[in-house]
N, C-alpha and C. Protein backbone atom coordinates (compact mmCIF):
# COMPACT_ATOMS: atom_id res chain seq x y z
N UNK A 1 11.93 -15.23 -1.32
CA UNK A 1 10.75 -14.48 -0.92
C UNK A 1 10.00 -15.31 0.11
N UNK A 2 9.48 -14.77 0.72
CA UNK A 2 8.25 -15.44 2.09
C UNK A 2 7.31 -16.05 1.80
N UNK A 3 6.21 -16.14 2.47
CA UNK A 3 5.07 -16.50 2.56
C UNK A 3 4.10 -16.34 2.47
N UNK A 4 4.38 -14.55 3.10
CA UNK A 4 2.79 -13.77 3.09
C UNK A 4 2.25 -13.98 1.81
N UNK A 5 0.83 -13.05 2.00
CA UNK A 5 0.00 -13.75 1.08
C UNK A 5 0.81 -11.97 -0.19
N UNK A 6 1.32 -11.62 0.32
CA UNK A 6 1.38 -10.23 -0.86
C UNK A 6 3.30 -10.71 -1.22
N UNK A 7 3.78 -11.84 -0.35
CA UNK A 7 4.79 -12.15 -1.67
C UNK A 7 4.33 -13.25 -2.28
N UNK A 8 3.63 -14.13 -2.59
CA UNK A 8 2.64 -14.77 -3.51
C UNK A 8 1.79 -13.75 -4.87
N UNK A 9 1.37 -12.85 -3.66
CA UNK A 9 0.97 -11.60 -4.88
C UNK A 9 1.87 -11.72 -6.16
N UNK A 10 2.93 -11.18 -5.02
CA UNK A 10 4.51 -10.54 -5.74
C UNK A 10 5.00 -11.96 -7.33
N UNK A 11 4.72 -12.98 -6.77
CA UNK A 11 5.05 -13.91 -7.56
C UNK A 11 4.25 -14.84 -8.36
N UNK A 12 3.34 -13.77 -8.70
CA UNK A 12 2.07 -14.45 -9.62
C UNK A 12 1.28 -15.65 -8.74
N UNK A 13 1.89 -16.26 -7.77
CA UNK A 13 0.67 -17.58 -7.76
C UNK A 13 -0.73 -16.66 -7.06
N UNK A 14 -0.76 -15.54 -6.49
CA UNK A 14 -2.10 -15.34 -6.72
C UNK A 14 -2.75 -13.87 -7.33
N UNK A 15 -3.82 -14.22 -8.05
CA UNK A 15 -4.27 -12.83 -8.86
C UNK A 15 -4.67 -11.63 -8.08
N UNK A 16 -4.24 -10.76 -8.32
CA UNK A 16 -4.45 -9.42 -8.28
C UNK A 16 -5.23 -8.62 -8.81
N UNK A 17 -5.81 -7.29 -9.03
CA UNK A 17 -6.26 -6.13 -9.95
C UNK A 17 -5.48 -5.11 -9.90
N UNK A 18 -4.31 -5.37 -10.40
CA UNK A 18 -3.37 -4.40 -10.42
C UNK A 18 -3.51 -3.09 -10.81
N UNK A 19 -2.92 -1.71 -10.25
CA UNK A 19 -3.10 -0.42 -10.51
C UNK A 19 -1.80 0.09 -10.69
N UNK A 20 -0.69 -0.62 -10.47
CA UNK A 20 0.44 0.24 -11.00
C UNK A 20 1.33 -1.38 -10.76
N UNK A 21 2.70 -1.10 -11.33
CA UNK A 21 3.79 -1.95 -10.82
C UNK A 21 4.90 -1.34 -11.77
N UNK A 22 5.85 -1.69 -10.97
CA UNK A 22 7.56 -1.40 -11.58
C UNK A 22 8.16 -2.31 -10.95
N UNK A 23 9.70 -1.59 -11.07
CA UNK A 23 10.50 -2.78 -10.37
C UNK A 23 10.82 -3.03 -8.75
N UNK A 24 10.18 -2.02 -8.39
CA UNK A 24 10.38 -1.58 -7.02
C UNK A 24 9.02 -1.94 -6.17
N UNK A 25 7.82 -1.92 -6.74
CA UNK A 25 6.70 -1.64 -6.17
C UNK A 25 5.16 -2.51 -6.94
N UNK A 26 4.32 -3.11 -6.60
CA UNK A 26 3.52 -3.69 -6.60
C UNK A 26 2.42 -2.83 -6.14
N UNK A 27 1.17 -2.53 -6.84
CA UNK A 27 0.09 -1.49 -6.04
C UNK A 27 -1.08 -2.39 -6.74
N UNK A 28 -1.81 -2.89 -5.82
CA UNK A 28 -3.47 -3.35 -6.36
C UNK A 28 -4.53 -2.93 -5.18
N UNK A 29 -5.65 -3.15 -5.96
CA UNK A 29 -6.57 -2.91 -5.24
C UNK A 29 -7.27 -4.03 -4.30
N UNK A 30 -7.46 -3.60 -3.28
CA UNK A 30 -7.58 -4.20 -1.81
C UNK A 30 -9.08 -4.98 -2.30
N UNK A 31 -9.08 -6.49 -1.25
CA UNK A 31 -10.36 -7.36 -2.13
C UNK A 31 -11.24 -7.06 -0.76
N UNK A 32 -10.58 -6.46 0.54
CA UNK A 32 -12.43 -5.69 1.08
C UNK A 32 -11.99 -4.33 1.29
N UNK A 33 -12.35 -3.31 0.39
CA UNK A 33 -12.05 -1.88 -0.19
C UNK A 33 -12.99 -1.50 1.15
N UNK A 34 -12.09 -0.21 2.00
CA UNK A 34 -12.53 0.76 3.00
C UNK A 34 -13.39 1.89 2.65
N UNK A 35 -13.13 2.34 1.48
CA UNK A 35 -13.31 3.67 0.45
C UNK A 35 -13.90 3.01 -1.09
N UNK A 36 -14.36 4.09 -1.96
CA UNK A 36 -14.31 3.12 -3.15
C UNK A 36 -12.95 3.33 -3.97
N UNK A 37 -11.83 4.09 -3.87
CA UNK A 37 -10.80 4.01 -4.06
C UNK A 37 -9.85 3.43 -3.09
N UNK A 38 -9.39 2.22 -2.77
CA UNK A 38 -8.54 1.74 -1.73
C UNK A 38 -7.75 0.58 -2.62
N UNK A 39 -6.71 1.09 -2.67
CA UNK A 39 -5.32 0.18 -3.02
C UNK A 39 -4.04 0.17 -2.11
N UNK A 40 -3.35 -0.47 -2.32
CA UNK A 40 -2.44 -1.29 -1.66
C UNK A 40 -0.96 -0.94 -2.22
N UNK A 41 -0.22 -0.41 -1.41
CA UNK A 41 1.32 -0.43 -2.35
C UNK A 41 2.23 -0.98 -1.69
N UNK A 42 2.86 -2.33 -2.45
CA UNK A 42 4.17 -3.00 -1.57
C UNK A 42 4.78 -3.23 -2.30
N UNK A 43 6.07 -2.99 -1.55
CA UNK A 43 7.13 -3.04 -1.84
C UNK A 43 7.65 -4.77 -2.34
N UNK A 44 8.46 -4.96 -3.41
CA UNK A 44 8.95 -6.02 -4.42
C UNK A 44 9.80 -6.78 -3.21
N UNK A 45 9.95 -6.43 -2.05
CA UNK A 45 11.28 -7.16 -1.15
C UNK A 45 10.56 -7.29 -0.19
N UNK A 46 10.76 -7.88 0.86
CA UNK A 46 9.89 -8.48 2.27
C UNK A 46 10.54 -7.63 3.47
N UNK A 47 9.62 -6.65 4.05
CA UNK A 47 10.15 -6.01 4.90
C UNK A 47 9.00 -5.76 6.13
N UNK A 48 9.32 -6.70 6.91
CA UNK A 48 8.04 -7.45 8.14
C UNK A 48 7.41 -5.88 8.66
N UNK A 49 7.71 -5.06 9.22
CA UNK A 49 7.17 -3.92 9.74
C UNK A 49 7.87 -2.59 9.12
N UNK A 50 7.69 -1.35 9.20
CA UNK A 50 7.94 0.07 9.46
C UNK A 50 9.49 0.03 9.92
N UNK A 51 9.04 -0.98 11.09
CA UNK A 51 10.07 -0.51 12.48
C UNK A 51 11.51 -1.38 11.68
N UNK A 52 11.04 -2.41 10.42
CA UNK A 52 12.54 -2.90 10.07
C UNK A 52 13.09 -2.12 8.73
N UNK A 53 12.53 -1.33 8.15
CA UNK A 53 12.96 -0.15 7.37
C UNK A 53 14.15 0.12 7.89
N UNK A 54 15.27 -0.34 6.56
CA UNK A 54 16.96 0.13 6.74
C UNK A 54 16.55 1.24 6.38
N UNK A 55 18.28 2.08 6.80
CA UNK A 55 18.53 3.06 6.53
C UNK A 55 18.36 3.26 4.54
N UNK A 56 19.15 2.55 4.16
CA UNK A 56 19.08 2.25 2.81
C UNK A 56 18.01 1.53 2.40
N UNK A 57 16.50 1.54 2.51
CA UNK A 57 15.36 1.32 1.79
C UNK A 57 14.94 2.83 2.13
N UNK A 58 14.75 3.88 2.68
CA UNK A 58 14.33 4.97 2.46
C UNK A 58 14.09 5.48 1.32
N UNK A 59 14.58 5.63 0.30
CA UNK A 59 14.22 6.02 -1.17
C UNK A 59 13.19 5.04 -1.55
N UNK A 60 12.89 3.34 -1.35
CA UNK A 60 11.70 2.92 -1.56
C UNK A 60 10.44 3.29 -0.98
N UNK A 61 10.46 3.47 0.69
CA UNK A 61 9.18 4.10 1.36
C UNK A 61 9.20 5.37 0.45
N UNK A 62 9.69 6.37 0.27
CA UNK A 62 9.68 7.85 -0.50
C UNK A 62 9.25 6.81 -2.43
N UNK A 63 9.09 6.33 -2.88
CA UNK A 63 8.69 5.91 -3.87
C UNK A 63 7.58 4.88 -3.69
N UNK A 64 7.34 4.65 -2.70
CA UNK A 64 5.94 4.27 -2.70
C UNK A 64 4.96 5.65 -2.16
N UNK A 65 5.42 6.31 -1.11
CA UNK A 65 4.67 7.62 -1.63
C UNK A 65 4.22 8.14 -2.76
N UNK A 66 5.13 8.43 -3.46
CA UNK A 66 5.00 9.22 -5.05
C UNK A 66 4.20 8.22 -5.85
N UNK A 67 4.17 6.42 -5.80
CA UNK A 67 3.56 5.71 -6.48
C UNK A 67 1.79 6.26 -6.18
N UNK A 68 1.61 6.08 -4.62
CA UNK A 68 -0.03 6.53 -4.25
C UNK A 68 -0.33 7.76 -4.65
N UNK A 69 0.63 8.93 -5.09
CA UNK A 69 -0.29 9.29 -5.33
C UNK A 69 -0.11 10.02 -6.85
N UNK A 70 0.41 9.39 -7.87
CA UNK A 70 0.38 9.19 -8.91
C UNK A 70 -0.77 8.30 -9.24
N UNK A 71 -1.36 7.45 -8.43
CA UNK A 71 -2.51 6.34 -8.57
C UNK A 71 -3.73 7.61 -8.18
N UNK A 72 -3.56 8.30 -7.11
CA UNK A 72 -4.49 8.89 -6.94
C UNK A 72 -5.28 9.94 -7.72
N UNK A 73 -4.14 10.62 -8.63
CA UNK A 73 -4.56 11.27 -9.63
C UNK A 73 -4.68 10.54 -11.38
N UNK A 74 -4.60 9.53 -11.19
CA UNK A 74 -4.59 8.74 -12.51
C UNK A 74 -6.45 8.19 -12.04
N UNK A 75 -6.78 8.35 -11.13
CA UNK A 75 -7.59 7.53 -10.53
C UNK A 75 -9.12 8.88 -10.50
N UNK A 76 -8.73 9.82 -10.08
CA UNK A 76 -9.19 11.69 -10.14
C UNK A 76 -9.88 11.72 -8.52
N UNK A 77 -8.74 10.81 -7.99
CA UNK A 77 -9.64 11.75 -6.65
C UNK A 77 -8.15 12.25 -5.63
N UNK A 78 -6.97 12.73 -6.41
CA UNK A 78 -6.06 13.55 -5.72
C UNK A 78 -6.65 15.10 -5.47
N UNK A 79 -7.61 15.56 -6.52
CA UNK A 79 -8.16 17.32 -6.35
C UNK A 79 -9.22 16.90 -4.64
N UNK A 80 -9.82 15.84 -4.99
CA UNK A 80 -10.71 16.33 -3.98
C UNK A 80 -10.00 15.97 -2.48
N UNK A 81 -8.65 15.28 -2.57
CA UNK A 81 -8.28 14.92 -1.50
C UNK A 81 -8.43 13.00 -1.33
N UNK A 82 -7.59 12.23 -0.44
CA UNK A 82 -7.29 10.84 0.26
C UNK A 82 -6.35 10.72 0.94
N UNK A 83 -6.14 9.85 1.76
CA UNK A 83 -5.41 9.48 2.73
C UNK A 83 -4.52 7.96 2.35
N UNK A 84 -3.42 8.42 3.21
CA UNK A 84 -2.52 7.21 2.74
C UNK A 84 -1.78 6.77 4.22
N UNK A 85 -2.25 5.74 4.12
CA UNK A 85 -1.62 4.79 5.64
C UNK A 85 -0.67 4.04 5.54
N UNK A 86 -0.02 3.66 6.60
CA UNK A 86 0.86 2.56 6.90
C UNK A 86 0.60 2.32 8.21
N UNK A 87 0.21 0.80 8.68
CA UNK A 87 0.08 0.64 9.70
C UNK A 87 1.47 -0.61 10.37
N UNK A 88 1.66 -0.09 11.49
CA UNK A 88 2.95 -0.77 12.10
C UNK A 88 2.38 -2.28 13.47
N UNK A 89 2.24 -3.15 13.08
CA UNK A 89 2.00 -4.30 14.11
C UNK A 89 0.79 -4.49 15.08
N UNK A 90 0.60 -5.28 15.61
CA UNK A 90 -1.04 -5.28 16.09
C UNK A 90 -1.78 -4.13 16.31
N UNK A 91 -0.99 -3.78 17.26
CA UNK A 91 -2.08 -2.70 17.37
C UNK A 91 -2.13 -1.00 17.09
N UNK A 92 -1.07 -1.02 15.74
CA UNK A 92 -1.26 -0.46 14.48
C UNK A 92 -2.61 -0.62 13.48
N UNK A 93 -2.38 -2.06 14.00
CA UNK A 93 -4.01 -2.98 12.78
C UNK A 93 -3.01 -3.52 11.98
N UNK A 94 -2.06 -3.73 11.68
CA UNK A 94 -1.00 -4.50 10.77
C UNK A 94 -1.72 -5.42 10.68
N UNK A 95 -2.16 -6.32 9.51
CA UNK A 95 -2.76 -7.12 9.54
C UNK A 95 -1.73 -8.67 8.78
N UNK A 96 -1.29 -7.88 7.83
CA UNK A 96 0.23 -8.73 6.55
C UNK A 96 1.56 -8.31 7.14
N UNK A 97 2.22 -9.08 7.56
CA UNK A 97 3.80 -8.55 7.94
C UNK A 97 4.58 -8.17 6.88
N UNK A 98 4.29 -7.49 5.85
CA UNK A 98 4.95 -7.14 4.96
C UNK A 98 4.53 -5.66 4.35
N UNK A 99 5.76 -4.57 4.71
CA UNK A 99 5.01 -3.28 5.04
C UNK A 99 4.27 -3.55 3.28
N UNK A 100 2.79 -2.02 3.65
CA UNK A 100 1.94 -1.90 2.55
C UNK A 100 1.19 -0.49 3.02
N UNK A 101 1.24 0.38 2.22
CA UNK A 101 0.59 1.55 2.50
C UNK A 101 -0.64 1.88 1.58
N UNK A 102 -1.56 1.98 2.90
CA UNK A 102 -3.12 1.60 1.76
C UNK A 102 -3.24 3.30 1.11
N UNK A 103 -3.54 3.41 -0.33
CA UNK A 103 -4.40 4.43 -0.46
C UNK A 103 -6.27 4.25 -0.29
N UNK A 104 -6.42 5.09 0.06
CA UNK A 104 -7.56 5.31 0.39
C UNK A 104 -8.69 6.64 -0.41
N UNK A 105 -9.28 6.40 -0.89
CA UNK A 105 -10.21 7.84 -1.70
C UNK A 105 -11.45 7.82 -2.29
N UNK A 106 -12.18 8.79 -2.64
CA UNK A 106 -13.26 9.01 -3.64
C UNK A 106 -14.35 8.88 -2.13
N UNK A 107 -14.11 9.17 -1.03
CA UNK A 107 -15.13 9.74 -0.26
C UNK A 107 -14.45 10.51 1.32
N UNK A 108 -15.64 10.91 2.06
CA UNK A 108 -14.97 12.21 3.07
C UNK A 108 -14.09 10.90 3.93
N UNK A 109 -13.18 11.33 4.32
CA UNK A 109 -12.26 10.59 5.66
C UNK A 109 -12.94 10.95 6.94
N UNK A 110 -13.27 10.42 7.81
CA UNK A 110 -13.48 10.73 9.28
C UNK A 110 -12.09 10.62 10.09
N UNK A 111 -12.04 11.66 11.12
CA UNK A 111 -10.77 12.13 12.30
C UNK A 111 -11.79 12.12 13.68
N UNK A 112 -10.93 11.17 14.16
CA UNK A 112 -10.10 10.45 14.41
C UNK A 112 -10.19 9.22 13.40
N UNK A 113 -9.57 8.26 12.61
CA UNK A 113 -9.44 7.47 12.06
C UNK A 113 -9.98 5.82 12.74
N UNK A 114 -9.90 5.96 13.85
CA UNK A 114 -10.20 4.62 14.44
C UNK A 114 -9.55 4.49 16.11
């Protein structure tokens, strides 16, 4: 495993507030929250951007979907609606080289996003 700070996550040396995990997926909540629902879902393997998504990790991006928003309704703000990102390299806003798709919820979204 790497370096970033979310495979450290991944490997206990640093604490979390975890909202879901399996064997595939890691989801906590973000320590400067956008929304008052904003968590984090990454993936258990190190995969630097979007753009390095194999063909064969596709069923993980499609299960970190279904993870956000299983969080989102465990959480009760899937009825009223949230948004779920992935951002791809600088000037995406990538901030961790290790993809992570934020959920976001429990207030209105503004469009354009940024």
């Amino acid at each position: 495993m790497g370096s970033t700070i979310f495979s450290k996550i991944i490997a206990g040396e640093i604490p979390c507030r975890k909202a879901y995990e399996d064997d595939r997926v890691l989801a906590f909540h973000d320590i400067k929250p956008q929304a008052p629902l904003h968590v984090l879902i990454i993936p258990k393997i190190e995969i630097p951007t979007m753009d390095d998504v194999a063909p064969n990790q596709e069923s993980l991006v499609g299960h970190m979907v279904w993870v956000a928003a299983e969080i989102a309704r465990r959480e009760g703000v899937a009825k009223d609606g949230y948004r779920l990102v992935f951002n791809c390299r600088d000037n995406g806003g990538q901030e961790v080289y290790h993809i992570h798709l934020h959920l976001l919820g429990g207030r209105q979204m503004a469009w354009p996003p940024g």
